[in-house]
C-alpha atoms as a PDB file:
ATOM      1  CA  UNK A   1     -30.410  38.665  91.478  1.00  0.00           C
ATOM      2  CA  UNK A   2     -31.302  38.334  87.522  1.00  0.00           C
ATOM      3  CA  UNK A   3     -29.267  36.682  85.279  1.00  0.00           C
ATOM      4  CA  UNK A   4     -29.470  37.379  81.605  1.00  0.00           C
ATOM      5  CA  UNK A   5     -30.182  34.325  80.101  1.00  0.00           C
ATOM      6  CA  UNK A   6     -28.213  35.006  76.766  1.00  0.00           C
ATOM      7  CA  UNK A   7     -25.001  34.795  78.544  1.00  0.00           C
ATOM      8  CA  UNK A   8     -25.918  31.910  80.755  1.00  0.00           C
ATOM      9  CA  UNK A   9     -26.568  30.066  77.671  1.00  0.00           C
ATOM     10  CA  UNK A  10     -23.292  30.868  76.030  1.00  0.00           C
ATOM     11  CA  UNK A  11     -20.822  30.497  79.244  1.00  0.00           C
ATOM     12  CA  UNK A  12     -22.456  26.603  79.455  1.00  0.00           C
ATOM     13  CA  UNK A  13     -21.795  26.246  76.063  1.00  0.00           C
ATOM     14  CA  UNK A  14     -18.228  27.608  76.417  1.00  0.00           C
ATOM     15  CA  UNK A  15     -17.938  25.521  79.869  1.00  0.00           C
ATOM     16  CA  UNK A  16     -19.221  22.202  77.582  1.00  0.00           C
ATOM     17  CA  UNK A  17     -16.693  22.844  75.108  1.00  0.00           C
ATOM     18  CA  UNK A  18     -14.176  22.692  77.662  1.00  0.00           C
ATOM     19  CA  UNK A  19     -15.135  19.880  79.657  1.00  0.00           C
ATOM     20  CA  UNK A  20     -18.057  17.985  77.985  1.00  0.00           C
ATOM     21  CA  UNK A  21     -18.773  15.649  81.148  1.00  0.00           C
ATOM     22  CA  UNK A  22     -20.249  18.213  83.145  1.00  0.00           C
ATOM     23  CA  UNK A  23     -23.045  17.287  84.775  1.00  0.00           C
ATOM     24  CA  UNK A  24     -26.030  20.184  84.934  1.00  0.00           C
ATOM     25  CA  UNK A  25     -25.670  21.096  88.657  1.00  0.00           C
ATOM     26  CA  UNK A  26     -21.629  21.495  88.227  1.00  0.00           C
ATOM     27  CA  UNK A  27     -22.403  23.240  84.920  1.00  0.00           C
ATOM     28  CA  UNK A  28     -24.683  25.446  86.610  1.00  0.00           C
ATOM     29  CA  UNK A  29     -22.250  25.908  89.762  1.00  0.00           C
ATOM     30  CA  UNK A  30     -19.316  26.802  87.139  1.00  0.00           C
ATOM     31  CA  UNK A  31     -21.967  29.532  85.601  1.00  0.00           C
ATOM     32  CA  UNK A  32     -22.556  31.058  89.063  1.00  0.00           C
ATOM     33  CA  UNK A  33     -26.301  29.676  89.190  1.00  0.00           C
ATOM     34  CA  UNK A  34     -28.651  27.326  90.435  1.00  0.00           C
ATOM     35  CA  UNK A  35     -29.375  24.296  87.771  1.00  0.00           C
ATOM     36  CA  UNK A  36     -33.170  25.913  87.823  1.00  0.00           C
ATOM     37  CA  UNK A  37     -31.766  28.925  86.759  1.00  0.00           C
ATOM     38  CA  UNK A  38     -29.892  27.593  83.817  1.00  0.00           C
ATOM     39  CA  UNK A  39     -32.226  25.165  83.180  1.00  0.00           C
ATOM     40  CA  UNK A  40     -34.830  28.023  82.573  1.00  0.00           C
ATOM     41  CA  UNK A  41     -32.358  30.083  80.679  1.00  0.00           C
ATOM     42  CA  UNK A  42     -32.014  27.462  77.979  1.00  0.00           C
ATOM     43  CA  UNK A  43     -35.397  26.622  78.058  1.00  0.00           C
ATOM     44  CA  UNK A  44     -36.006  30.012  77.391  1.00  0.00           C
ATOM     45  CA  UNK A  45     -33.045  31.067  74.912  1.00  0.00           C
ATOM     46  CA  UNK A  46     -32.150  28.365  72.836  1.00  0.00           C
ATOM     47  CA  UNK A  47     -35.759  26.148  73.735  1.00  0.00           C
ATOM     48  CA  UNK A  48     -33.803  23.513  74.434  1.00  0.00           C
ATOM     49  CA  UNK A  49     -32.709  21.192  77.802  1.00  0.00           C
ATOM     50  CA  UNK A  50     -29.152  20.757  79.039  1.00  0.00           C
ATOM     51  CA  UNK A  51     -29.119  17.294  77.723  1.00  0.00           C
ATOM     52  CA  UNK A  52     -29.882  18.672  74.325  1.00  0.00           C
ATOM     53  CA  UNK A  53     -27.507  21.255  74.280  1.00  0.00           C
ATOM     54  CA  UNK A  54     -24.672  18.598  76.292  1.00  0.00           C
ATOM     55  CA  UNK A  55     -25.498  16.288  73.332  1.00  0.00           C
ATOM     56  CA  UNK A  56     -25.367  18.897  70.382  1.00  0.00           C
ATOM     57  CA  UNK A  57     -21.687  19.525  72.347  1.00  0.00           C
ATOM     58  CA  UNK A  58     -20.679  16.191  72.076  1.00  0.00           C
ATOM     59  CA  UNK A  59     -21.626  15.744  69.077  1.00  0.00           C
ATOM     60  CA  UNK A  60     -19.486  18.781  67.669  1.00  0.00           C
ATOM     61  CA  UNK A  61     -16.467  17.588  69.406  1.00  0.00           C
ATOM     62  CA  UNK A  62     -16.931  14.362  68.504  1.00  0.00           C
ATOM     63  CA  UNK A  63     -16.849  15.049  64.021  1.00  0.00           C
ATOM     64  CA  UNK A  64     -13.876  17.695  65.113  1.00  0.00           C
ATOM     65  CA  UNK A  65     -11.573  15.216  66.855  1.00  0.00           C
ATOM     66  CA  UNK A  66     -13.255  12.261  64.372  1.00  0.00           C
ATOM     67  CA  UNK A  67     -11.607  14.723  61.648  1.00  0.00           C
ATOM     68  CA  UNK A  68      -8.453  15.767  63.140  1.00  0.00           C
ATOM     69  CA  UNK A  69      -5.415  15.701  61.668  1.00  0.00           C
ATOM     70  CA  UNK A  70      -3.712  13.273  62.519  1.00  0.00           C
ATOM     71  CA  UNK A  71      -6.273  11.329  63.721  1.00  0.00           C
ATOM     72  CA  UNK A  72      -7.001  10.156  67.056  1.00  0.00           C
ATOM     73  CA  UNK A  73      -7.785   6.389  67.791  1.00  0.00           C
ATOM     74  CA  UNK A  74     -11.369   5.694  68.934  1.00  0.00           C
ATOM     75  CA  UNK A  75     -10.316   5.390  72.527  1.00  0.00           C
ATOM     76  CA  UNK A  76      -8.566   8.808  72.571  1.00  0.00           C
ATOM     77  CA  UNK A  77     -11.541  10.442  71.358  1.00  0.00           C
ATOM     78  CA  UNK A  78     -14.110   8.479  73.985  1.00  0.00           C
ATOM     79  CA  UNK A  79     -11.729   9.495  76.797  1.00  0.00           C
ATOM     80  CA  UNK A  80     -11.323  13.089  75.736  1.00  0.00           C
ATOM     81  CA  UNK A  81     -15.044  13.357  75.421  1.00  0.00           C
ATOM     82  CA  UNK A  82     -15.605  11.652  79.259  1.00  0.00           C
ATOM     83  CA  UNK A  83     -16.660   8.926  78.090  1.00  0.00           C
ATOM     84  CA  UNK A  84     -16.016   5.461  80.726  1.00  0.00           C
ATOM     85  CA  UNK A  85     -15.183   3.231  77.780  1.00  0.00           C
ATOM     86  CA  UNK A  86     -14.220   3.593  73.889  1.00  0.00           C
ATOM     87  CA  UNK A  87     -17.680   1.251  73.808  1.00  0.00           C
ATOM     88  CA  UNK A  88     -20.202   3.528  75.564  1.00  0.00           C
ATOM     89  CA  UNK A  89     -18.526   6.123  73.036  1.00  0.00           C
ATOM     90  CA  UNK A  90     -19.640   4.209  70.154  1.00  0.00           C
ATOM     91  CA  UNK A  91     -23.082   3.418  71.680  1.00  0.00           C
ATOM     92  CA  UNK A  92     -23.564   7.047  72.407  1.00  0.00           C
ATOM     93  CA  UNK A  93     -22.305   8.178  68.609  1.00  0.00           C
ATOM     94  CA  UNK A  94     -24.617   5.048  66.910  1.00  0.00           C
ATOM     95  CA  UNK A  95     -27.662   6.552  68.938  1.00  0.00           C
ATOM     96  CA  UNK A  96     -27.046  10.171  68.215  1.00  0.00           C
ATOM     97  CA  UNK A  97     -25.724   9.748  64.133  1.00  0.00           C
ATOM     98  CA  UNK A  98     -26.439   6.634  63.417  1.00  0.00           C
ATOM     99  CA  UNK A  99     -22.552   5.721  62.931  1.00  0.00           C
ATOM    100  CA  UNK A 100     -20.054   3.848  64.344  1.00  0.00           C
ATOM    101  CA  UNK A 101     -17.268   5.781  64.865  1.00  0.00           C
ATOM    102  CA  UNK A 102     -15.522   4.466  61.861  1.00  0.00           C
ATOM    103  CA  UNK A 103     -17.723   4.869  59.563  1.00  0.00           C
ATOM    104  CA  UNK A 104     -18.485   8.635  61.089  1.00  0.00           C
ATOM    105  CA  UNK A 105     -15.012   9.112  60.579  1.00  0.00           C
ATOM    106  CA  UNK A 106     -15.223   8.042  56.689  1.00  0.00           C
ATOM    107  CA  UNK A 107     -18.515  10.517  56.075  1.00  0.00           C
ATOM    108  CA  UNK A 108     -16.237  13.395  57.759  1.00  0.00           C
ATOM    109  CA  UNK A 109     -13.480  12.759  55.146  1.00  0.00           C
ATOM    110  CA  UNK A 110     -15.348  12.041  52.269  1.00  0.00           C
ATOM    111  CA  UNK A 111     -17.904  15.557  52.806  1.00  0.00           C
ATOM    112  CA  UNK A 112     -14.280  17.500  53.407  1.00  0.00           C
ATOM    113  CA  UNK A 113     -13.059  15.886  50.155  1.00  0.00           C
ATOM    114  CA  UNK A 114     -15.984  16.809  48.522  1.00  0.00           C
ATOM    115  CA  UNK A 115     -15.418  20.288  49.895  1.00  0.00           C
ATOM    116  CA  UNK A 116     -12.439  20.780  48.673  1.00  0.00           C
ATOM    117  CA  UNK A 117     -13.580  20.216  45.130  1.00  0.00           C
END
């Protein structure tokens, strides 16, 4: 059976989105595939692996519920991104931005504030 890779790609992003701890052979169960299926779809698609695309996930969800209104405390955020501890959070966010959470949180304001000008 073929698959069209276009809408592999965007069901794992939509399943991501949704729960951001998936791992790629649940992913890849929840799509209906095998993970060498969807591994070759994004490979092919979007040129990129499922940890790049998991990370470019958690990153997005990460500056929206860094921004939200009212704001969530660290921990809140690190559990509702499946993260163990509000720690490996920030580990993960300093690797990937180059932020703490804090001061990720600050940049996010200040560019909105600057957007609203």
């Amino acid at each position: 059976m073929t698959h069209d890779p276009g809408w592999l790609v965007a069901a794992a992003e939509r399943h991501l989105q949704r729960a951001p701890a998936l791992r790629l052979n649940a992913l890849a169960s929840t799509c209906g595939v095998s993970r060498h299926t969807l591994a070759r779809a994004l490979k092919g698609q979007v040129a990129i692996s499922y940890r790049q695309l998991r990370r470019r996930c958690l990153r997005a969800m990460a500056d929206a519920l860094l921004d939200d209104a009212p704001p969530l405390s660290i921990k809140e955020v690190a559990f509702a991104l499946g993260f163990a501890t509000p720690g490996s959070f920030a580990r993960w966010l300093k690797q990937t931005t180059g932020d703490t959470p804090t001061i990720r949180r600050r940049r996010l304001a200040a560019r909105a504030d600057a957007g609203a000008e």
